[in-house]
PDB file of N, CA and C in Angstrom:
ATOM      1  N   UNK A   1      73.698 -49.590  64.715  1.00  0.00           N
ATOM      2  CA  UNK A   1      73.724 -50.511  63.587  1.00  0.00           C
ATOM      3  C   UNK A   1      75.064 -50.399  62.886  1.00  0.00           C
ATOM      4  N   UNK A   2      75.737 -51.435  62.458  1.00  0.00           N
ATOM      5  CA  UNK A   2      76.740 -51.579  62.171  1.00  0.00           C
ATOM      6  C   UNK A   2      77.304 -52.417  60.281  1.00  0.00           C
ATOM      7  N   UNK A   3      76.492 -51.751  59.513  1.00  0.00           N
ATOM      8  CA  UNK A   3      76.255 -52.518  58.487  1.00  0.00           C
ATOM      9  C   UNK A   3      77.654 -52.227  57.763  1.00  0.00           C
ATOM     10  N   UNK A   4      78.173 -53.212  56.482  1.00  0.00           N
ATOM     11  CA  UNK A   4      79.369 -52.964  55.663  1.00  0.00           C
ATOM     12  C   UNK A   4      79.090 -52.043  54.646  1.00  0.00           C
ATOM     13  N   UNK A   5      80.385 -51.345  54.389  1.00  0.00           N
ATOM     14  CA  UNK A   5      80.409 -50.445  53.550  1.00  0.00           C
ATOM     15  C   UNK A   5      79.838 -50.989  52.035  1.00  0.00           C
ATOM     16  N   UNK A   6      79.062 -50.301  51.250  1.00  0.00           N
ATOM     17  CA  UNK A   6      78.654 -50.201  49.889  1.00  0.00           C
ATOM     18  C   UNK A   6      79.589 -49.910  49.490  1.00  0.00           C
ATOM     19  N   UNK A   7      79.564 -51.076  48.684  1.00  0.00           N
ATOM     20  CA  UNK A   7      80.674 -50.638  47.162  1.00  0.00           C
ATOM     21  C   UNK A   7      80.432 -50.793  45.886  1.00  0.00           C
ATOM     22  N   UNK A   8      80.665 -49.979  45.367  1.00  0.00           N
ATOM     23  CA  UNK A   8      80.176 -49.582  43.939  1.00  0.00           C
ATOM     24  C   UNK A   8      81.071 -49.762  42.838  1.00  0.00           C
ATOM     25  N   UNK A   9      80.411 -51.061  42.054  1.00  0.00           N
ATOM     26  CA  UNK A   9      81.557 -51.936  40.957  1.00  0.00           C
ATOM     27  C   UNK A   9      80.865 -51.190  39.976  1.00  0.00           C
ATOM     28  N   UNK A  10      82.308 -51.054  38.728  1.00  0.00           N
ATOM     29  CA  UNK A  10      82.089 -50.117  37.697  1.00  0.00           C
ATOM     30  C   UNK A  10      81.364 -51.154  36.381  1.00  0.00           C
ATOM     31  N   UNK A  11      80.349 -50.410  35.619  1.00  0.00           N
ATOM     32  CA  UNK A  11      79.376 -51.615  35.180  1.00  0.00           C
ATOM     33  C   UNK A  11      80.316 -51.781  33.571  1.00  0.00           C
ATOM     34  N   UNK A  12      80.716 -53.144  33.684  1.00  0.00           N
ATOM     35  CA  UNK A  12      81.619 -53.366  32.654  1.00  0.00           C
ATOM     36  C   UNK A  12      80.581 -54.288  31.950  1.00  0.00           C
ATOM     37  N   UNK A  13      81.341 -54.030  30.274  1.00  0.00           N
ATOM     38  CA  UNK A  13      80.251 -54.904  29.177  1.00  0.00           C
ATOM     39  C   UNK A  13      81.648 -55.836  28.327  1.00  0.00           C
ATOM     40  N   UNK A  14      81.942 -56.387  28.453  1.00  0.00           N
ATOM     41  CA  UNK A  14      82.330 -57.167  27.296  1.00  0.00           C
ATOM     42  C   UNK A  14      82.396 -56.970  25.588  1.00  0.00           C
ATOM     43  N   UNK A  15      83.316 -56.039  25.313  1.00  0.00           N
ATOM     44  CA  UNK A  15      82.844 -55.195  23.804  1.00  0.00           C
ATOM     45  C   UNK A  15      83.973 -55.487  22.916  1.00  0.00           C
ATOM     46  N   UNK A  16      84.129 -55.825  21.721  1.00  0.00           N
ATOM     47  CA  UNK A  16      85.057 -56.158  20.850  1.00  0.00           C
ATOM     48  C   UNK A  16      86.129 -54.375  20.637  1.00  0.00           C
ATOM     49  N   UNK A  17      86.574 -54.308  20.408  1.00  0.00           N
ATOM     50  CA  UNK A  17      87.859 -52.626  20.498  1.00  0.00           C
ATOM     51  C   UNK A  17      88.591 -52.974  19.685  1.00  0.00           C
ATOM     52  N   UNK A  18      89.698 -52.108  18.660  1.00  0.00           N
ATOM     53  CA  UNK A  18      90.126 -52.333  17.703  1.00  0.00           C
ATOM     54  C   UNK A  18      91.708 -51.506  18.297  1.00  0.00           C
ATOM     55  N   UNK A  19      92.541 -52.767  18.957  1.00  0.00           N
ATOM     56  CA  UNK A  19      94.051 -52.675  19.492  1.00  0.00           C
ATOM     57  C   UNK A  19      94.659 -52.982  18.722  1.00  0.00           C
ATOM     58  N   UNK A  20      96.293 -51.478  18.138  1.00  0.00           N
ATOM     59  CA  UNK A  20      96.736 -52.089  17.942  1.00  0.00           C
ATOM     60  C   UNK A  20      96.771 -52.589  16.443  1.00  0.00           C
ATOM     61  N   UNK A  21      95.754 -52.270  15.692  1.00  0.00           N
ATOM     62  CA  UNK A  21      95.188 -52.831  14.151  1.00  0.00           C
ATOM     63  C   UNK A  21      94.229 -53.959  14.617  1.00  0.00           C
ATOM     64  N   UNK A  22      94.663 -54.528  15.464  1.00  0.00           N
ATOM     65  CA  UNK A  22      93.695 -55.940  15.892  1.00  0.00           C
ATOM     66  C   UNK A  22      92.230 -55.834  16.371  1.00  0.00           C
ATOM     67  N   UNK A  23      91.225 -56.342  15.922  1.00  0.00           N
ATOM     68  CA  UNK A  23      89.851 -56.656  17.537  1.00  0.00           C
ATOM     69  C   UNK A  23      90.098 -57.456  18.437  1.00  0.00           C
ATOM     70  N   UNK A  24      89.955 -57.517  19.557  1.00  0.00           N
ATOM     71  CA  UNK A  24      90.053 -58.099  20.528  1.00  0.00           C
ATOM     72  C   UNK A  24      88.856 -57.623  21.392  1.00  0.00           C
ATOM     73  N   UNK A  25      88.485 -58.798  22.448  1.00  0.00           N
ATOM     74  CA  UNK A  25      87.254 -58.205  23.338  1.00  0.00           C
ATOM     75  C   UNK A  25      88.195 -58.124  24.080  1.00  0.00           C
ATOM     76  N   UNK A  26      87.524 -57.177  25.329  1.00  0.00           N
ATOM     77  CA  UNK A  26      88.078 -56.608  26.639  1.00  0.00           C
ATOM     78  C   UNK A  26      86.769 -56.320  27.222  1.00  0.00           C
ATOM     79  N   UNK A  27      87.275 -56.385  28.682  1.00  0.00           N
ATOM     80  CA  UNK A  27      85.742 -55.650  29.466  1.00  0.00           C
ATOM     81  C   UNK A  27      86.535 -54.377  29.522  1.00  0.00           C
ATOM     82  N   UNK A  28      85.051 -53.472  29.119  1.00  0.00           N
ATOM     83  CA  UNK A  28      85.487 -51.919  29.014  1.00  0.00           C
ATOM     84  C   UNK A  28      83.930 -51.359  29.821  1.00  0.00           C
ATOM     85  N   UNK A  29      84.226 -49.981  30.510  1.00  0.00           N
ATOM     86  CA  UNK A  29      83.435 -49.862  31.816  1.00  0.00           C
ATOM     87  C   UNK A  29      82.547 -49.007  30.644  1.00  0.00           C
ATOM     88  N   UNK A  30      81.090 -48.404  31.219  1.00  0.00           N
ATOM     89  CA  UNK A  30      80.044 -47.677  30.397  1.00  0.00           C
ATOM     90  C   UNK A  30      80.380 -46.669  29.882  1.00  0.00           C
ATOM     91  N   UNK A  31      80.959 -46.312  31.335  1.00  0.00           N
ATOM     92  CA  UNK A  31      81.298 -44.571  31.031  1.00  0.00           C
ATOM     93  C   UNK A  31      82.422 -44.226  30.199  1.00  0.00           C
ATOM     94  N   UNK A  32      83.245 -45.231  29.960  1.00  0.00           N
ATOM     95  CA  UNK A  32      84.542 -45.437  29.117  1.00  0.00           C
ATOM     96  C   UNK A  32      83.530 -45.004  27.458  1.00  0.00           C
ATOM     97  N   UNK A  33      83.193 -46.231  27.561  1.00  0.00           N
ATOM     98  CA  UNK A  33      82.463 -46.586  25.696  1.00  0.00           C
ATOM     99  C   UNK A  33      81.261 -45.081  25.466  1.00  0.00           C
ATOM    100  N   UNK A  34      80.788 -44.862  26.582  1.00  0.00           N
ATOM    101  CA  UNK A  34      79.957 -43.444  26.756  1.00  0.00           C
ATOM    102  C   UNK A  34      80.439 -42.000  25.967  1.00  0.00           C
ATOM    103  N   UNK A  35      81.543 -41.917  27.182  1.00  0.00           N
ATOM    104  CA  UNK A  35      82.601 -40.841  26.891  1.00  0.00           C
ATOM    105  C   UNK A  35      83.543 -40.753  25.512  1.00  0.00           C
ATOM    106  N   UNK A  36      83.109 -41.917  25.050  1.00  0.00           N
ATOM    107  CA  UNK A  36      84.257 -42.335  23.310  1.00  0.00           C
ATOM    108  C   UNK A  36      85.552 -42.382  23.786  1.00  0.00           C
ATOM    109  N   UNK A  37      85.948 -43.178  24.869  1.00  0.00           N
ATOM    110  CA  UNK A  37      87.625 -43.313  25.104  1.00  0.00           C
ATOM    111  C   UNK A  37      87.852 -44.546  24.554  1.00  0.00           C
ATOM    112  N   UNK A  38      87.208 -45.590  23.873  1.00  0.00           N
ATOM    113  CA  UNK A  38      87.583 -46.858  23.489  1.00  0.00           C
ATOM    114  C   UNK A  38      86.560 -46.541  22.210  1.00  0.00           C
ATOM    115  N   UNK A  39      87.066 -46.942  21.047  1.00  0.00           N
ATOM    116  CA  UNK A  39      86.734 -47.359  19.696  1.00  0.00           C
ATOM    117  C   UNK A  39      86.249 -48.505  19.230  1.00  0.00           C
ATOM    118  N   UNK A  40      84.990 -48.785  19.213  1.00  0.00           N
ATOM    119  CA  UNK A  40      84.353 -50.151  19.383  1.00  0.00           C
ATOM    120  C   UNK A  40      84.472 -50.518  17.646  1.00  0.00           C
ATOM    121  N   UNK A  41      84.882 -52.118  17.716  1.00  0.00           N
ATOM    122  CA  UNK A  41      85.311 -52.526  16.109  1.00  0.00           C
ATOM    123  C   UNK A  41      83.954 -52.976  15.926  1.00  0.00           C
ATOM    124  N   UNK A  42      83.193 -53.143  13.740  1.00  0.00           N
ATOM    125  CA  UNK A  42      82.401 -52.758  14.055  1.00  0.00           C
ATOM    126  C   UNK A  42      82.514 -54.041  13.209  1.00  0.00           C
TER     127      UNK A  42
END
């Protein structure tokens, strides 16, 4: 059997982030906003 490789897309959300002084949305991945590496504007 000869099936294609699984690939595993990183689960991105669409979240407003505060760049910069600015909000802006960006897609930012789970484990990003999880881990507190992006600062979600509130």
């Amino acid at each position: 059997m000869v099936a294609t490789n699984r690939r595993f897309d990183p689960n991105l959300q669409r979240v407003r982030i505060v760049d910069g002084g600015t909000p802006r949305r960006v897609y930012v991945c789970t484990r990003c906003l999880k881990a507190g590496k992006v600062t979600k504007a509130l």
